[in-house]
PDB file of N, CA and C in Angstrom:
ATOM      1  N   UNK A   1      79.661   0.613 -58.656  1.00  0.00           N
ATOM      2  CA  UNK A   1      80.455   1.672 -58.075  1.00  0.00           C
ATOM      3  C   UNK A   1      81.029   2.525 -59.208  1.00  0.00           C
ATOM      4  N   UNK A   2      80.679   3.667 -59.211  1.00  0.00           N
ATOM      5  CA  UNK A   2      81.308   4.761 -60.119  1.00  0.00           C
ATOM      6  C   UNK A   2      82.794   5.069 -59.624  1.00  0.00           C
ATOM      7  N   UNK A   3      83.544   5.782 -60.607  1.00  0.00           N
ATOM      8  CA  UNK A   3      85.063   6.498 -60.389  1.00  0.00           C
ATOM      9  C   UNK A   3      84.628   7.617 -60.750  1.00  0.00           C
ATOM     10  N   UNK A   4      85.977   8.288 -60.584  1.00  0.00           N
ATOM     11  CA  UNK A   4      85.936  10.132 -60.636  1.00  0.00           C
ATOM     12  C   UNK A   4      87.087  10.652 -61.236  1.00  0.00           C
ATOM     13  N   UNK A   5      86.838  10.613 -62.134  1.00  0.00           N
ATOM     14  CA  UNK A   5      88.003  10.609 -63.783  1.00  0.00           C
ATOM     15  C   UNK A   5      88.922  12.156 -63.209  1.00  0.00           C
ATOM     16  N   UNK A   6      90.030  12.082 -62.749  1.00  0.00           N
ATOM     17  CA  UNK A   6      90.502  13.671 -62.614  1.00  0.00           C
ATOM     18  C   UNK A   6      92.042  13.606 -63.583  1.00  0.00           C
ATOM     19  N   UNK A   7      91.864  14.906 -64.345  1.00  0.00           N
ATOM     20  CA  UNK A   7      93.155  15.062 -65.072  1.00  0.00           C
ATOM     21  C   UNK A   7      94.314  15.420 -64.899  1.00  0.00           C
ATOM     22  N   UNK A   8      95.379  14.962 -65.101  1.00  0.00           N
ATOM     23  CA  UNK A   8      96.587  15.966 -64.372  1.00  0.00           C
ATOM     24  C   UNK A   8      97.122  16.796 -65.833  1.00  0.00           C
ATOM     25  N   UNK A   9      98.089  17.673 -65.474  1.00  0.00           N
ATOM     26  CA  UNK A   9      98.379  18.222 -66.168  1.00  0.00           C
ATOM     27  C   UNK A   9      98.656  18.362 -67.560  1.00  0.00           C
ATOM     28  N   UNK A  10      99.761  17.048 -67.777  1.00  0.00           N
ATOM     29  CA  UNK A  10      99.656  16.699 -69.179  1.00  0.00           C
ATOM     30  C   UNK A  10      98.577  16.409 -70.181  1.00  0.00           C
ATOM     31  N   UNK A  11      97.390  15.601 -69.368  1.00  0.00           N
ATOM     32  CA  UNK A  11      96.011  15.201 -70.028  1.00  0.00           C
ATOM     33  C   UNK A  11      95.227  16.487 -70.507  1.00  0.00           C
ATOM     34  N   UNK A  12      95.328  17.304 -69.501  1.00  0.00           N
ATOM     35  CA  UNK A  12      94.841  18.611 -69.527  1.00  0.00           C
ATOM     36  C   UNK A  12      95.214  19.505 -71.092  1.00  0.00           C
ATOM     37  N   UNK A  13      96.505  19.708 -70.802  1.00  0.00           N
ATOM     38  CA  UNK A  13      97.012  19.973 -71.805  1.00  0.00           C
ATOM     39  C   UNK A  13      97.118  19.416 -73.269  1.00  0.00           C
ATOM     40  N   UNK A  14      96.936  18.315 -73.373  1.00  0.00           N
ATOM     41  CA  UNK A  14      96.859  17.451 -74.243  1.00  0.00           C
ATOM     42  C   UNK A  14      95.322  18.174 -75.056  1.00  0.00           C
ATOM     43  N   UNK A  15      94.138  18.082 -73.983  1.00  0.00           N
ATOM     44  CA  UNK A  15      92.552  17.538 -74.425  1.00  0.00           C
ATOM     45  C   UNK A  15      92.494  18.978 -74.689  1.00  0.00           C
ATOM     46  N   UNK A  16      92.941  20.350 -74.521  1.00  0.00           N
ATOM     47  CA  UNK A  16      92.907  21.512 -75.024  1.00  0.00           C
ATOM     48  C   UNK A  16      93.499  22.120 -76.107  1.00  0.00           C
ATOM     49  N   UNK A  17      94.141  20.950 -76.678  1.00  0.00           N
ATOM     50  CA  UNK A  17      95.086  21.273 -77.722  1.00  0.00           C
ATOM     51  C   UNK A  17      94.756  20.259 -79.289  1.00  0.00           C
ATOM     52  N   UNK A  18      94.428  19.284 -78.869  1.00  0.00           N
ATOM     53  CA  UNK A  18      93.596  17.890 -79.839  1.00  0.00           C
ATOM     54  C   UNK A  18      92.212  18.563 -80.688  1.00  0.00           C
ATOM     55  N   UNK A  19      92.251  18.242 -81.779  1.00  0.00           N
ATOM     56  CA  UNK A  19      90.972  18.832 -82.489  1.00  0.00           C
ATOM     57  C   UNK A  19      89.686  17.425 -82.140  1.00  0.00           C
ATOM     58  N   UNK A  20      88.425  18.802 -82.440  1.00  0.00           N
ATOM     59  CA  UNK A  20      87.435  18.277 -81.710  1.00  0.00           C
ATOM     60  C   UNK A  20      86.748  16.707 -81.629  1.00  0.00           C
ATOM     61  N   UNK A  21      87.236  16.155 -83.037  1.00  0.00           N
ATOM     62  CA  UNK A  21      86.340  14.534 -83.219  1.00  0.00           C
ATOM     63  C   UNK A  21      87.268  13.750 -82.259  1.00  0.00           C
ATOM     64  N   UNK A  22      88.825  13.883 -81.979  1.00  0.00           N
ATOM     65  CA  UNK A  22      89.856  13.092 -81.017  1.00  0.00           C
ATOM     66  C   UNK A  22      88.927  13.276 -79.684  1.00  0.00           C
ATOM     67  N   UNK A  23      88.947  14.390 -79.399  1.00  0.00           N
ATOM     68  CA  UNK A  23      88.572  15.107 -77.991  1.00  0.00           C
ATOM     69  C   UNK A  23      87.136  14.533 -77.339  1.00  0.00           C
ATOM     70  N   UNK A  24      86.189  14.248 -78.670  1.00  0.00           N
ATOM     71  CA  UNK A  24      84.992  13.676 -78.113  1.00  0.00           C
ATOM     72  C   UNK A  24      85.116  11.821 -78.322  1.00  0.00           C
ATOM     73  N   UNK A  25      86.174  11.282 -78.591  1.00  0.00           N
ATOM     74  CA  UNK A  25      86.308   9.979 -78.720  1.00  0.00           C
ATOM     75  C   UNK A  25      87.295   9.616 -77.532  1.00  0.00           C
ATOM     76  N   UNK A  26      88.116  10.748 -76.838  1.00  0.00           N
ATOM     77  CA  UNK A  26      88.710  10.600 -75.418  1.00  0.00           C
ATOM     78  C   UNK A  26      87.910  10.503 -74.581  1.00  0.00           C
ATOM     79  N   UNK A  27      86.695  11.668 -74.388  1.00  0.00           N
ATOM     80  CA  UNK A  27      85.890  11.980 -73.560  1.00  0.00           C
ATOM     81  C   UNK A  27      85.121  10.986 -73.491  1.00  0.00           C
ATOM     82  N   UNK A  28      84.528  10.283 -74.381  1.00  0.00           N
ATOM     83  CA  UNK A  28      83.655   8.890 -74.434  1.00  0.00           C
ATOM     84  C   UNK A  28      84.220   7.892 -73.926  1.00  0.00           C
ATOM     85  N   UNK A  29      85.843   7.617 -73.805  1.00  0.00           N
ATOM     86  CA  UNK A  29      86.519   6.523 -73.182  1.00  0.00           C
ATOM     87  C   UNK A  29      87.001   6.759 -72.323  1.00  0.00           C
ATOM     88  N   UNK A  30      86.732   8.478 -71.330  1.00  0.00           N
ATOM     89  CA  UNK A  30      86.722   8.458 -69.829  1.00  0.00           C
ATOM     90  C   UNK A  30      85.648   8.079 -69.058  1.00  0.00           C
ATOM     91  N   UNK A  31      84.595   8.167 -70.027  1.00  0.00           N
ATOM     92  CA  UNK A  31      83.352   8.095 -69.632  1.00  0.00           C
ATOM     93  C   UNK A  31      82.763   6.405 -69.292  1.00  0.00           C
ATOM     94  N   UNK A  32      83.770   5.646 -70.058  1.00  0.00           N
ATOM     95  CA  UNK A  32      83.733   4.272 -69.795  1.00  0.00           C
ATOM     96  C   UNK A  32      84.317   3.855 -69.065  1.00  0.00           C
ATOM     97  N   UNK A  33      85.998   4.570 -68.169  1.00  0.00           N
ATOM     98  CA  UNK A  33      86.479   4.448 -67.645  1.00  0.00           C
ATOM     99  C   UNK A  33      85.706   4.736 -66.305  1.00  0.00           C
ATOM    100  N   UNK A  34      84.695   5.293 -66.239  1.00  0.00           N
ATOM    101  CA  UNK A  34      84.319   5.691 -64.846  1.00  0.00           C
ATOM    102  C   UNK A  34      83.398   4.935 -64.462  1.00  0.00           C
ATOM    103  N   UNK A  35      83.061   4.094 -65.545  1.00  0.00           N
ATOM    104  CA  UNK A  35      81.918   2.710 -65.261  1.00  0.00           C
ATOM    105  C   UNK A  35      82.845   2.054 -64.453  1.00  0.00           C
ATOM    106  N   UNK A  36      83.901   1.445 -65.629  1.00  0.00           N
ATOM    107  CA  UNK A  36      84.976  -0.066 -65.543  1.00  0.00           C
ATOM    108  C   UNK A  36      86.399   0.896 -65.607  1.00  0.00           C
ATOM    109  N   UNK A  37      87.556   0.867 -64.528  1.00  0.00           N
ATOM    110  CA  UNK A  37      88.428   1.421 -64.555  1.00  0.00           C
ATOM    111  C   UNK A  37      89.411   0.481 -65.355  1.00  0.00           C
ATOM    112  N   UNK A  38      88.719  -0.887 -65.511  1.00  0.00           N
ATOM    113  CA  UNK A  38      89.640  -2.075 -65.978  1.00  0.00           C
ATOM    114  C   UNK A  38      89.218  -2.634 -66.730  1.00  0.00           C
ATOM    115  N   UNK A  39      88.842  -2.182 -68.128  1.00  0.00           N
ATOM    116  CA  UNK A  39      88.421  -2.692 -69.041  1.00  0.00           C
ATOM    117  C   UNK A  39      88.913  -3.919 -69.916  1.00  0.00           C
ATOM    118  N   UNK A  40      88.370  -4.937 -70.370  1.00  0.00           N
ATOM    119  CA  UNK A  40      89.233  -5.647 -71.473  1.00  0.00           C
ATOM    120  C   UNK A  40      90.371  -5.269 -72.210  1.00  0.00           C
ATOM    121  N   UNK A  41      89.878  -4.288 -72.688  1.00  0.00           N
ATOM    122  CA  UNK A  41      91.437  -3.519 -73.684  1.00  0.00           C
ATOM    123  C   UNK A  41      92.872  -2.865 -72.619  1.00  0.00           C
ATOM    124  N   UNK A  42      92.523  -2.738 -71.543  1.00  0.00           N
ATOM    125  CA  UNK A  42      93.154  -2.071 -70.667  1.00  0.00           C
ATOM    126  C   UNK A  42      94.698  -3.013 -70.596  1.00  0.00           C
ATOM    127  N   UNK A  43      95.604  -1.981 -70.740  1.00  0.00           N
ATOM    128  CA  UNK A  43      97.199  -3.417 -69.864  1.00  0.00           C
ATOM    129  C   UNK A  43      97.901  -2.315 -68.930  1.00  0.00           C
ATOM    130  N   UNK A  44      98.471  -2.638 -68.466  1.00  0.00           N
ATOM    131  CA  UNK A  44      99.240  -2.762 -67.143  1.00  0.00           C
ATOM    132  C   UNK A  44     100.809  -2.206 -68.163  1.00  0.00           C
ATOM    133  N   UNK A  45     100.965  -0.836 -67.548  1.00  0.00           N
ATOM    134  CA  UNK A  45     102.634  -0.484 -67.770  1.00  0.00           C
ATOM    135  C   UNK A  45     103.262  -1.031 -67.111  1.00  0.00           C
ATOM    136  N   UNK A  46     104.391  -1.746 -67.682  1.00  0.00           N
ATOM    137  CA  UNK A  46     105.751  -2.396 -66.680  1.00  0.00           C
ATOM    138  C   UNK A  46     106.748  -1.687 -66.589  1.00  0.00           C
ATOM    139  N   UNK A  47     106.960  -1.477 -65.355  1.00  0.00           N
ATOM    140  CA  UNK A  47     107.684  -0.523 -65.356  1.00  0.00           C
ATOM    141  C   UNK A  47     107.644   0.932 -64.448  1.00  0.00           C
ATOM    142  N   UNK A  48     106.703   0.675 -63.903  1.00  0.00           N
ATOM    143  CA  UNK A  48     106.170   2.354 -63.311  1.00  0.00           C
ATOM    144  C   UNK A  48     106.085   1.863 -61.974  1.00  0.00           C
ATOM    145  N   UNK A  49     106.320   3.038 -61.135  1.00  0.00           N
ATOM    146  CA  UNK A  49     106.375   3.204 -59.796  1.00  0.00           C
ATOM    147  C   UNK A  49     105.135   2.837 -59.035  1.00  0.00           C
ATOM    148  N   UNK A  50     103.694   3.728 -59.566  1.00  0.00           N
ATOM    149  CA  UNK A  50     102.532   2.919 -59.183  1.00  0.00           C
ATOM    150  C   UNK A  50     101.800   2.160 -60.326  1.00  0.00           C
ATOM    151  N   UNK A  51     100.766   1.719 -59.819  1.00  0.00           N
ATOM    152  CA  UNK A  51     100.237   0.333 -60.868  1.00  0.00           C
ATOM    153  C   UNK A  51      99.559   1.697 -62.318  1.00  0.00           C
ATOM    154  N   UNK A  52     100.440   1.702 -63.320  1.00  0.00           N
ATOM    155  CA  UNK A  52      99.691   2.675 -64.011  1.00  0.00           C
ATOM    156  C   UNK A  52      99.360   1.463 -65.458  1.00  0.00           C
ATOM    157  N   UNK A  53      98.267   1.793 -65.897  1.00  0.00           N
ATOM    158  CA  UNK A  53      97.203   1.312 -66.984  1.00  0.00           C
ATOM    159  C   UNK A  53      97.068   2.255 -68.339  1.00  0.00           C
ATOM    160  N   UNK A  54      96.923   1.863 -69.128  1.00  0.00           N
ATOM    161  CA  UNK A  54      96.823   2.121 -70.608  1.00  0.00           C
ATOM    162  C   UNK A  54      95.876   1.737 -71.487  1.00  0.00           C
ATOM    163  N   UNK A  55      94.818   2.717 -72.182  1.00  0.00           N
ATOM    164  CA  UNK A  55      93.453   2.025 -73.310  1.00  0.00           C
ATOM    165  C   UNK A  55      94.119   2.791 -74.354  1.00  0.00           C
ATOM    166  N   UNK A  56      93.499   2.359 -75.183  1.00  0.00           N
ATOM    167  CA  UNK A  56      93.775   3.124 -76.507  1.00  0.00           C
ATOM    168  C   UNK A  56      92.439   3.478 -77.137  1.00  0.00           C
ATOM    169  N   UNK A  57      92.859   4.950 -78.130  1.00  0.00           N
ATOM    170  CA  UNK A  57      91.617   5.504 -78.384  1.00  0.00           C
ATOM    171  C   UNK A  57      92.625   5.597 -79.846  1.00  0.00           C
ATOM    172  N   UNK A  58      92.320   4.929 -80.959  1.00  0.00           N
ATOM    173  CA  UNK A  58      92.747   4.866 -81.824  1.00  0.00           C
ATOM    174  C   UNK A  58      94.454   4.514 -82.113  1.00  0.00           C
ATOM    175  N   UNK A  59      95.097   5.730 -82.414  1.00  0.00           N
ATOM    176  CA  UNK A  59      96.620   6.086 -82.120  1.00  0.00           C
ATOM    177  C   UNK A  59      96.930   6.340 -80.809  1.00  0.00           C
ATOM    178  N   UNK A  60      96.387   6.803 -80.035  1.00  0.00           N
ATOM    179  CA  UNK A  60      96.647   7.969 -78.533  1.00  0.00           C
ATOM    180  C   UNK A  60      96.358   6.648 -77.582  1.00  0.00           C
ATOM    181  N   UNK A  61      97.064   7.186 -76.782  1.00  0.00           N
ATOM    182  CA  UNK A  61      97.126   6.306 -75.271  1.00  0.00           C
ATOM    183  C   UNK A  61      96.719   7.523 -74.657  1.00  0.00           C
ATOM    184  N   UNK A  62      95.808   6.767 -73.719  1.00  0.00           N
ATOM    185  CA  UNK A  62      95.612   7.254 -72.236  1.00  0.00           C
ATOM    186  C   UNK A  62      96.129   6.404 -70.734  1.00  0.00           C
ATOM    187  N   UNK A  63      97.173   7.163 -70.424  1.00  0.00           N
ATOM    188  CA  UNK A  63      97.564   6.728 -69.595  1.00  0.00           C
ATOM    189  C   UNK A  63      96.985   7.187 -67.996  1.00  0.00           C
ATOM    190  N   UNK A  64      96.670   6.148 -67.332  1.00  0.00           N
ATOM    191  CA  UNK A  64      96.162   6.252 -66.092  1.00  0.00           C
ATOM    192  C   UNK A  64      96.362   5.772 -64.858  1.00  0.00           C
ATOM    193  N   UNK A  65      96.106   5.788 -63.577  1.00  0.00           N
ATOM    194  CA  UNK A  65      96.550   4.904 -62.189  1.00  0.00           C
ATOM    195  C   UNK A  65      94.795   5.097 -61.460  1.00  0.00           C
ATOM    196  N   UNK A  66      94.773   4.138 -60.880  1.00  0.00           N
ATOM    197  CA  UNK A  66      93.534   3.718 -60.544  1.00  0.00           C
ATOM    198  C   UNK A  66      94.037   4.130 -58.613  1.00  0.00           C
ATOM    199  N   UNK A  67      93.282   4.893 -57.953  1.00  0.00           N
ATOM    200  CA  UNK A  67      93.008   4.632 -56.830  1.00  0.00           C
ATOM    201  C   UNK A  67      91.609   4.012 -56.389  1.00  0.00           C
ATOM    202  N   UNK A  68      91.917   2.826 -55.697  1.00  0.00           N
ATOM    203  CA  UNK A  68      90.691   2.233 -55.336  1.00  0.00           C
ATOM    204  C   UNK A  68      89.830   2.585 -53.962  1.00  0.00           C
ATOM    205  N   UNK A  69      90.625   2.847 -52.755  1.00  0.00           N
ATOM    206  CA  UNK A  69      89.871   3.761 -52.058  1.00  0.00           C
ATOM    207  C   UNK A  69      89.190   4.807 -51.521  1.00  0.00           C
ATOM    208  N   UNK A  70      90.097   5.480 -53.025  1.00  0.00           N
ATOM    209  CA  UNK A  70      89.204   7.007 -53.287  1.00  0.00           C
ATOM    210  C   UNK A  70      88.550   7.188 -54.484  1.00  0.00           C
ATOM    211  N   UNK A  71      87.998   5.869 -54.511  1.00  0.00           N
ATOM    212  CA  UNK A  71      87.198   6.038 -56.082  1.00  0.00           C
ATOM    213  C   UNK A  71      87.761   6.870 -57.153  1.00  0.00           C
ATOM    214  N   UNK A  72      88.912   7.219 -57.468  1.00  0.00           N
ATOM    215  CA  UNK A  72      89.849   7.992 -58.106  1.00  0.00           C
ATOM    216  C   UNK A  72      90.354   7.440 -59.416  1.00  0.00           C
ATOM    217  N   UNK A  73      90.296   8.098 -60.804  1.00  0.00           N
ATOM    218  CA  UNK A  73      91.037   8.177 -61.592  1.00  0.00           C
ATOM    219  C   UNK A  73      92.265   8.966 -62.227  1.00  0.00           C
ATOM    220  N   UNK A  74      93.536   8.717 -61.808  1.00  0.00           N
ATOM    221  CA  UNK A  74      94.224   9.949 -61.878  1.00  0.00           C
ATOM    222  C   UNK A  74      94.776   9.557 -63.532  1.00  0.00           C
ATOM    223  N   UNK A  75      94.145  10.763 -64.417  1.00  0.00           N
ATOM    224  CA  UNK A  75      94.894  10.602 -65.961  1.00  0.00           C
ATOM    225  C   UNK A  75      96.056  11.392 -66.042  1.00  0.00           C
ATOM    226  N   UNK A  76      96.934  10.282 -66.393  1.00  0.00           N
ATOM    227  CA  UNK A  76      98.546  11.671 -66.315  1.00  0.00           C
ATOM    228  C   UNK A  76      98.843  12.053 -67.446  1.00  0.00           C
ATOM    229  N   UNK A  77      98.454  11.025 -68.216  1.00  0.00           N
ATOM    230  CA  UNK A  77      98.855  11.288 -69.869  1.00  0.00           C
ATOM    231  C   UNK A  77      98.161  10.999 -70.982  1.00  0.00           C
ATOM    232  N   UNK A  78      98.047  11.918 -72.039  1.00  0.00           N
ATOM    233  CA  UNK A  78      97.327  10.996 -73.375  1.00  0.00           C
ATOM    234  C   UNK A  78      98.121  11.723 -74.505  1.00  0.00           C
ATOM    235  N   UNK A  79      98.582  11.455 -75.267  1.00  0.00           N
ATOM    236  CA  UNK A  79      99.329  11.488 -76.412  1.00  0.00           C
ATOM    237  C   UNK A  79      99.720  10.406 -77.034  1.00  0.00           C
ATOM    238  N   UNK A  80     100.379  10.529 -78.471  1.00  0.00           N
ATOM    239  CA  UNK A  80     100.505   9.294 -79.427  1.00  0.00           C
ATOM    240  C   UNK A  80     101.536   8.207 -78.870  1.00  0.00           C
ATOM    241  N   UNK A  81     101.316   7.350 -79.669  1.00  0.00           N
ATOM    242  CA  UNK A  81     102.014   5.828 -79.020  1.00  0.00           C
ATOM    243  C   UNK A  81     103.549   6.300 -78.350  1.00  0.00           C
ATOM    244  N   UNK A  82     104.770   6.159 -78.882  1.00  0.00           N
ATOM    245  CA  UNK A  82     105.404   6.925 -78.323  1.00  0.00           C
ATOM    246  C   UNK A  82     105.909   7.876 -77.497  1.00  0.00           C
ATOM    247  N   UNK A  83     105.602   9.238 -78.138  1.00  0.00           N
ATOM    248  CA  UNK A  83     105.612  10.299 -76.928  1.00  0.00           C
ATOM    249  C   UNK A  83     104.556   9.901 -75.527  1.00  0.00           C
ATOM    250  N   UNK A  84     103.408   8.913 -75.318  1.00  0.00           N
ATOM    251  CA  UNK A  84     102.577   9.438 -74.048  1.00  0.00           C
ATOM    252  C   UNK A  84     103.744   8.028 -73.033  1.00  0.00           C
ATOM    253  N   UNK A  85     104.821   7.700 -73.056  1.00  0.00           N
ATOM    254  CA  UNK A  85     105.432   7.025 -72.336  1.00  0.00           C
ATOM    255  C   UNK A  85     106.070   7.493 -71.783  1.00  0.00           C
ATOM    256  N   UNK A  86     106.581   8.693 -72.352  1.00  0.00           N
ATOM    257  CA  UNK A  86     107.981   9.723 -71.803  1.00  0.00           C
ATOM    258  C   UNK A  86     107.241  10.533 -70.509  1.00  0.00           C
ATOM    259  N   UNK A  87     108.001  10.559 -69.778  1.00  0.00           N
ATOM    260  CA  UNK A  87     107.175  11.484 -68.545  1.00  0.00           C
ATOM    261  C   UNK A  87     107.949  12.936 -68.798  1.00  0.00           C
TER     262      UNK A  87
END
């Protein structure tokens, strides 16, 4: 079963602003995300309202929430360790 990686705003903003070698090493670990939404490296934020998840692509978090009946990936955030926690 495939997912359907969609960005929200911050991600958006983020992946238009990141120089290009970051941008194609994000894009490669959405691209895995849409295989396996729950990868080995993947953990679980404590703390958040819905079940939201975290990989890392070097320094940068991508932060995400998995809908499972709409085959859905909603990315809310990716920025460095720190700042991508702050909403």
């Amino acid at each position: 079963m495939s997912f359907e990686v969609v960005l929200g705003k911050k991600a958006e903003q983020f992946l238009k602003s990141c120089e290009r070698e970051l941008y194609d090493r994000i894009i490669m670990k959405l691209g895995k995300l849409e295989e396996d939404p729950f990868p080995h490296d993947m953990k679980k934020i404590v703390g958040t309202k819905e079940k939201t998840f975290r990989v890392r692509v070097g320094d940068y978090r991508i932060l995400y929430v998995v809908y499972l009946e709409d085959n859905n990936i909603l990315v809310a955030n990716i920025d460095k360790r720190p700042k991508a926690y702050k909403s």
